[in-house]
Protein backbone atom coordinates (compact mmCIF):
# COMPACT_ATOMS: atom_id res chain seq x y z
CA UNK A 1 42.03 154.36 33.01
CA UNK A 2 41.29 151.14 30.57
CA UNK A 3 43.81 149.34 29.46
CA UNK A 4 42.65 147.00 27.39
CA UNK A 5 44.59 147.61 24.59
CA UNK A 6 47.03 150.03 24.25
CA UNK A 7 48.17 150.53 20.70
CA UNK A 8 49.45 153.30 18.86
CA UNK A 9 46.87 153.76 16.38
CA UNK A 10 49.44 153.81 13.55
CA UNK A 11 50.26 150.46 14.70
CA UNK A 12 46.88 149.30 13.85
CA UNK A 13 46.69 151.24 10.75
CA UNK A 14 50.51 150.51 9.40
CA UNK A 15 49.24 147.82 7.33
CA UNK A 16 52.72 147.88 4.96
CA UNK A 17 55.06 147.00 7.39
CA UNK A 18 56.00 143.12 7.46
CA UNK A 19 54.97 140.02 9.59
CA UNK A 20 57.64 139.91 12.34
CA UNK A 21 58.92 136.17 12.18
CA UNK A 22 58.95 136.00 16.02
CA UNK A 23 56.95 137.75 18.98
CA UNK A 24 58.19 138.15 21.87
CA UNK A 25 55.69 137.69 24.75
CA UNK A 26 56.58 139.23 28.16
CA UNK A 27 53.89 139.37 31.38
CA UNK A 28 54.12 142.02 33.56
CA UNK A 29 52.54 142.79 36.99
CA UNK A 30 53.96 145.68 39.20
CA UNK A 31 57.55 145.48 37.54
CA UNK A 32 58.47 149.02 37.06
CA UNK A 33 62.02 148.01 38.60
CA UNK A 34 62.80 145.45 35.91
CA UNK A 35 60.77 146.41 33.13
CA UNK A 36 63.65 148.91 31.63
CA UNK A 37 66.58 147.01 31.70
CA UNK A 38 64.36 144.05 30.39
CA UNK A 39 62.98 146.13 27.42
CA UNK A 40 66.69 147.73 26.45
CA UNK A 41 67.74 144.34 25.95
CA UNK A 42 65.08 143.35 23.84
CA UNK A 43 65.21 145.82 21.65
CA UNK A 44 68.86 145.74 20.93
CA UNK A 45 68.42 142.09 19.66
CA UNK A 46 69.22 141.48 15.81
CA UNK A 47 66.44 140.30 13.60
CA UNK A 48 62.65 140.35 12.68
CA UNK A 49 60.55 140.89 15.76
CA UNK A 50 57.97 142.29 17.68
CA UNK A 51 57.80 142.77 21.54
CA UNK A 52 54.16 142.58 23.36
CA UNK A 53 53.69 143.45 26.77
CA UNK A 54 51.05 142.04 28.20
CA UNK A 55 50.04 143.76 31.85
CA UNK A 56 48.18 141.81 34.91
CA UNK A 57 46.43 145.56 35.85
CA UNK A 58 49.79 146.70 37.55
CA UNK A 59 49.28 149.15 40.54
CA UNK A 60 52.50 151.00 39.86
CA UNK A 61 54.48 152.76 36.80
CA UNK A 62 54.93 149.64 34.86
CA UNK A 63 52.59 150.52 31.83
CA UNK A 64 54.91 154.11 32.05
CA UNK A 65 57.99 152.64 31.81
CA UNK A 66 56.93 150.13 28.96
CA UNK A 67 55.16 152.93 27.06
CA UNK A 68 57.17 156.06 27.28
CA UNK A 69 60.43 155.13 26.20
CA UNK A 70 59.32 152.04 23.52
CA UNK A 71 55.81 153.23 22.47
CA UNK A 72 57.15 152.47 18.93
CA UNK A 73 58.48 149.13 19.20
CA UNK A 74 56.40 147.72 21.92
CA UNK A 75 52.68 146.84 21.80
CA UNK A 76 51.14 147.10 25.64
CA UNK A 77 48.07 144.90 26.27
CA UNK A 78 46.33 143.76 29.29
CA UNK A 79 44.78 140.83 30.54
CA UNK A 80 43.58 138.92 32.88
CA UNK A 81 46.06 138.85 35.50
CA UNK A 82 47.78 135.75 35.87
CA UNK A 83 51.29 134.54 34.41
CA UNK A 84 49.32 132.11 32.05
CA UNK A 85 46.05 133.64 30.98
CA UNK A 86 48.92 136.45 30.36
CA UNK A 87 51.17 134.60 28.16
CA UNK A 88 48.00 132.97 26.58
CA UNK A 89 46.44 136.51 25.80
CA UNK A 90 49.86 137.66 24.14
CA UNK A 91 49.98 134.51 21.99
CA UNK A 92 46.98 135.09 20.61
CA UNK A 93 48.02 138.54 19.96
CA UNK A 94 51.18 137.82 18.21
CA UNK A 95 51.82 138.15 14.65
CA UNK A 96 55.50 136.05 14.81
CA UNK A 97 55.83 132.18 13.43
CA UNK A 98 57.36 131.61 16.67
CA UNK A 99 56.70 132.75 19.96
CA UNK A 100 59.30 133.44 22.93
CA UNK A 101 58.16 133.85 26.49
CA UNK A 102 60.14 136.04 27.87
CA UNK A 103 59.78 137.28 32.14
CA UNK A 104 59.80 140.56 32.60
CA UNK A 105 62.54 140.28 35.49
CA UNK A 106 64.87 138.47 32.34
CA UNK A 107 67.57 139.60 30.52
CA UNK A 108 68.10 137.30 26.46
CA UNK A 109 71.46 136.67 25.14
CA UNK A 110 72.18 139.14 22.51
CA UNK A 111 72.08 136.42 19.96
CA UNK A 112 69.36 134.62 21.80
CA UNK A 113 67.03 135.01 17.86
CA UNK A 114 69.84 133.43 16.19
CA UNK A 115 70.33 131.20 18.27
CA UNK A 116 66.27 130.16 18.28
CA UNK A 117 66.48 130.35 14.25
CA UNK A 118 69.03 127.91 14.39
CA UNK A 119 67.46 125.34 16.54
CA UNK A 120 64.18 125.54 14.51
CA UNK A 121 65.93 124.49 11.68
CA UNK A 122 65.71 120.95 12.89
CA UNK A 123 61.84 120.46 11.52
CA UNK A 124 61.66 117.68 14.76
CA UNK A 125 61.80 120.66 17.46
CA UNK A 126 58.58 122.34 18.47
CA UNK A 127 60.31 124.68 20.92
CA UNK A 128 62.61 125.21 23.52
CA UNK A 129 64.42 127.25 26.30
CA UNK A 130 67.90 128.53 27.53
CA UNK A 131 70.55 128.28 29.92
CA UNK A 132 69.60 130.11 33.16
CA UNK A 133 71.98 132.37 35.42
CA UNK A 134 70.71 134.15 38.37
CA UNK A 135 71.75 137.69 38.86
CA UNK A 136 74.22 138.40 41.73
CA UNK A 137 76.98 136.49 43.80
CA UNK A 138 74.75 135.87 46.95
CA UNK A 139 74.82 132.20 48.11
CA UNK A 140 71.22 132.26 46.64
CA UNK A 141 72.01 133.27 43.19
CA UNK A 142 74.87 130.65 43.34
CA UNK A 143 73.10 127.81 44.30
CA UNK A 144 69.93 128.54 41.97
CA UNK A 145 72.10 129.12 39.07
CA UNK A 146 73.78 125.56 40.34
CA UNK A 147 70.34 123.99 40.27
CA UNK A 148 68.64 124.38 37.40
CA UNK A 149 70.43 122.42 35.29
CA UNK A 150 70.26 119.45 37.26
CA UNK A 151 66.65 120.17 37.22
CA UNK A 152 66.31 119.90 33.29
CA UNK A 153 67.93 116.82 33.49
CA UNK A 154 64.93 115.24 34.89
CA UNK A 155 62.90 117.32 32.72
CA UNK A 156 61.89 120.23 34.41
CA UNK A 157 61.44 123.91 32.54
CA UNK A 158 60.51 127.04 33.98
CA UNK A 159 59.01 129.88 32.31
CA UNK A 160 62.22 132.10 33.78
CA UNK A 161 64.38 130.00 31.30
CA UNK A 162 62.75 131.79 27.92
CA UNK A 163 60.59 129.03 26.76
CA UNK A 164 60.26 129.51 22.95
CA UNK A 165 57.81 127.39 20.97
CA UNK A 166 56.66 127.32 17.24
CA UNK A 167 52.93 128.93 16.91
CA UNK A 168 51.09 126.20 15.35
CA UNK A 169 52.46 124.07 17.71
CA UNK A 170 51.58 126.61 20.62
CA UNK A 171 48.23 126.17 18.92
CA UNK A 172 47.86 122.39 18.43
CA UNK A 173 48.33 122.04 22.41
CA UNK A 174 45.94 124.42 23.47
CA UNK A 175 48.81 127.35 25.01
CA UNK A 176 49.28 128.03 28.38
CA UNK A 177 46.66 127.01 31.16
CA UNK A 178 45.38 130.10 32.92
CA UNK A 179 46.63 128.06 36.22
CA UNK A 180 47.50 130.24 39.14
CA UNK A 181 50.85 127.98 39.68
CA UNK A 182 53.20 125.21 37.26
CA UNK A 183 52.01 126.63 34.38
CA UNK A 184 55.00 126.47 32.71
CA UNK A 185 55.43 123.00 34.05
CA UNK A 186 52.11 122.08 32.34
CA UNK A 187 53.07 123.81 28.92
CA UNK A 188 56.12 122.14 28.66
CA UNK A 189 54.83 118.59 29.47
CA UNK A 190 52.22 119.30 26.90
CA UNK A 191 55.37 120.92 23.93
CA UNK A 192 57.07 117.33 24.63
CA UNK A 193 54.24 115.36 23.12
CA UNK A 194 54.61 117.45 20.19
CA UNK A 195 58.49 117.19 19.25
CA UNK A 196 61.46 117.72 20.53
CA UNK A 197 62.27 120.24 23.47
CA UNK A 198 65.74 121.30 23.19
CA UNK A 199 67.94 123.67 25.65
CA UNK A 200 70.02 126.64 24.06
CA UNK A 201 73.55 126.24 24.92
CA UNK A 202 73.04 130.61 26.04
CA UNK A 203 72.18 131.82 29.64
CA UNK A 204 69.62 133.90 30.09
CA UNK A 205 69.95 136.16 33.14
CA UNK A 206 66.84 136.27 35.61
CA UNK A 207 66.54 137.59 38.76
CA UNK A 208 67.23 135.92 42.36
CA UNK A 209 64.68 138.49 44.15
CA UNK A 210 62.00 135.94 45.19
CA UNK A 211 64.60 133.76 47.15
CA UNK A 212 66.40 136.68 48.77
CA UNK A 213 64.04 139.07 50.56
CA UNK A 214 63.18 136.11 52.95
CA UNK A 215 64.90 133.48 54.22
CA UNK A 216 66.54 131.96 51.07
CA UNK A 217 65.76 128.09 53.16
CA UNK A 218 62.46 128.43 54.29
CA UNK A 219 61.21 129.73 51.03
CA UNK A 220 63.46 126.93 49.04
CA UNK A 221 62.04 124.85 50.98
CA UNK A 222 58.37 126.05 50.76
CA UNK A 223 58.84 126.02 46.85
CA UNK A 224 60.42 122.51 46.50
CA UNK A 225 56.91 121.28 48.80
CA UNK A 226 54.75 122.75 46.27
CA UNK A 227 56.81 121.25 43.50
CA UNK A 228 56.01 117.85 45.20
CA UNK A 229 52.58 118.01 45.34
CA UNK A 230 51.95 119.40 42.05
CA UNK A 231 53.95 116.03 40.78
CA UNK A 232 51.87 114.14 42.85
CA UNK A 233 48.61 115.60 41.76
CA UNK A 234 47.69 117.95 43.64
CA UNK A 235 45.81 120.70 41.88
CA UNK A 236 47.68 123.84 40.70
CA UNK A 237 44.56 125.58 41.67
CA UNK A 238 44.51 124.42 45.16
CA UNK A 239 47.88 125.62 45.70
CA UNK A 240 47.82 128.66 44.33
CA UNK A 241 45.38 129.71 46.86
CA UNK A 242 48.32 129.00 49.75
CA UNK A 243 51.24 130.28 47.33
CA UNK A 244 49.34 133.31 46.81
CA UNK A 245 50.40 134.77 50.10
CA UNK A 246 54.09 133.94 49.51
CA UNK A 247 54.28 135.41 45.66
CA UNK A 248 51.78 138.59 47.35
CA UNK A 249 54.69 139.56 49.54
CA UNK A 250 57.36 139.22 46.69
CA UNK A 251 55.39 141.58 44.56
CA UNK A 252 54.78 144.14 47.74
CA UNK A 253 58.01 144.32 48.33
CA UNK A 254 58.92 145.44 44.91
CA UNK A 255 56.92 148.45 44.88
C-alpha cells in the first residue's frame, strides 16, 4: 500500500476552515503501543491546532491506530524514515505559525498550548521545550527524570522534551538535519543562535522503555559514550551506523 500521503480528501478540499496557529508534528515508526494514548491527549488540548503524523514506513498497526479513531483531526504522512527527515517532512507540511515536536511515546500537559502562547509572547524567544518526567517508579524512570534537568543546565535538549519553535525561525535555520543520531542536539544548537530558548515550567511525560528492556547501566552507559563523541566531533552519521543496532532492538521489542 502507498503511503505517501494520506489525507482525507475533504481535508484537501475544505478550503473554509482556518489556519491552525500551531501544528503539532509527531514521528512515528512501529508505535502502535503508544500511538493512542499519545493521540487522546493531543486532541483533548484547548486551542487552534492541527496534529500531523508523520510515519517512518511502520511494519505494524501504527498508521491503523492513527487513522481509525482520528481520521478527522489528524493528517497521516510518510517520509523518509528517520526521526529528522521526519520532523523536517512534517514542518514543511504544517500550516501552524508555530511548530511543536511532539514523540510519539509523549504525553503534553493539558495546558501545554497555553503555556507555549504565553512564552511566545516575549518577541526575543524563537522556541522552546518542557519539563520532562519519565513514566513509572522503576529506579530507571527515577533517575532519568532526576537527570534531565541537570542536563539543560549545561544546555542540553532532547527532542523527548517537546521542542517547540516559531516557523520562520524553523525556516531561517534550515529545520532538522536528516541525521541518523543528535538531531535534536543539532536543532537546538542551531534555535540558540536565533533567540532565546526557554524551558516550560510543565512536565511532559515520555516513556522510560529504551532504558528498561536491557540493562538500564550498560545502555546508560552506551548512550552517555555516544553523547561524548558527538561533542567531540565525531560524526552523527558515523554513529548512527553502531547505534543502529541498539535503537533496532528497542523498536523489535515493541512489536
Amino acid at each position: 500500500m502507498n503511503y505517501s500521503l494520506m489525507l482525507d480528501e475533504r481535508k484537501r478540499t475544505d478550503v473554509a476552515a482556518p489556519a491552525p496557529w500551531l501544528s503539532i508534528i509527531i514521528p512515528t515508526f512501529n508505535e502502535q503501543r503508544s500511538i493512542g494514548d499519545t493521540l487522546d491527549a493531543i486532541c483533548n488540548l484547548r486551542g487552534n491546532f492541527e496534529v500531523i503524523v508523520v510515519d517512518g514506513t511502520s511494519e505494524d498497526d501504527t498508521l491503523t491506530a492513527a487513522n481509525s479513531k482520528y481520521d478527522n483531526r489528524v493528517r497521516v504522512i510518510s517520509s523518509e524514515r528517520g526521526r529528522g527527515a521526519q520532523m523536517h517532512a512534517g514542518a514543511c507540511a504544517a500550516r501552524g505559525q508555530v511548530l511543536w515536536f511532539v514523540h510519539a511515546d509523549t504525553l503534553p500537559p493539558k495546558d501545554g498550548i497555553e503555556r507555549i502562547g504565553e512564552a511566545l509572547k516575549q518577541l526575543s524567544v524563537v522556541g522552546g521545550n518542557f519539563q520532562i518526567r519519565f513514566d513509572g517508579d522503576t529506579r530507571a524512570a527515577r533517575f532519568l527524570s532526576w537527570l534531565y534537568p541537570q542536563l539543560r543546565r549545561i544546555g542540553l535538549c532532547y527532542g523527548d522534551s517537546a521542542i517547540f519553535v516559531r516557523k520562520d525561525v524553523y525556516k531561517t535555520i534550515g529545520g532538522f538535519k536528516p541525521l541518523p543520531l543528535f538531531e535534536d542536539l543539532d536543532f537546538v544548537r542551531a534555535m540558540r543562535q536565533r533567540g532565546l530558548v526557554v524551558l516550560i515550567p510543565a512536565a511532559v511525560i515520555t516513556s522510560s522503555r529504551r532504558f528498561e528492556r536491557r540493562s538500564f547501566a550498560l545502555t546508560f552507559a552506551r548512550w552517555s559514550l555516544f553523547q561524548i563523541l558527538y561533542w567531540l566531533g565525531v560524526s552523527p552519521h558515523f554513529l548512527g551506523r553502531r547505534y543502529a543496532p541498539i535503537r533496532g532492538d528497542a523498536q523489535a521489542s515493541d512489536k
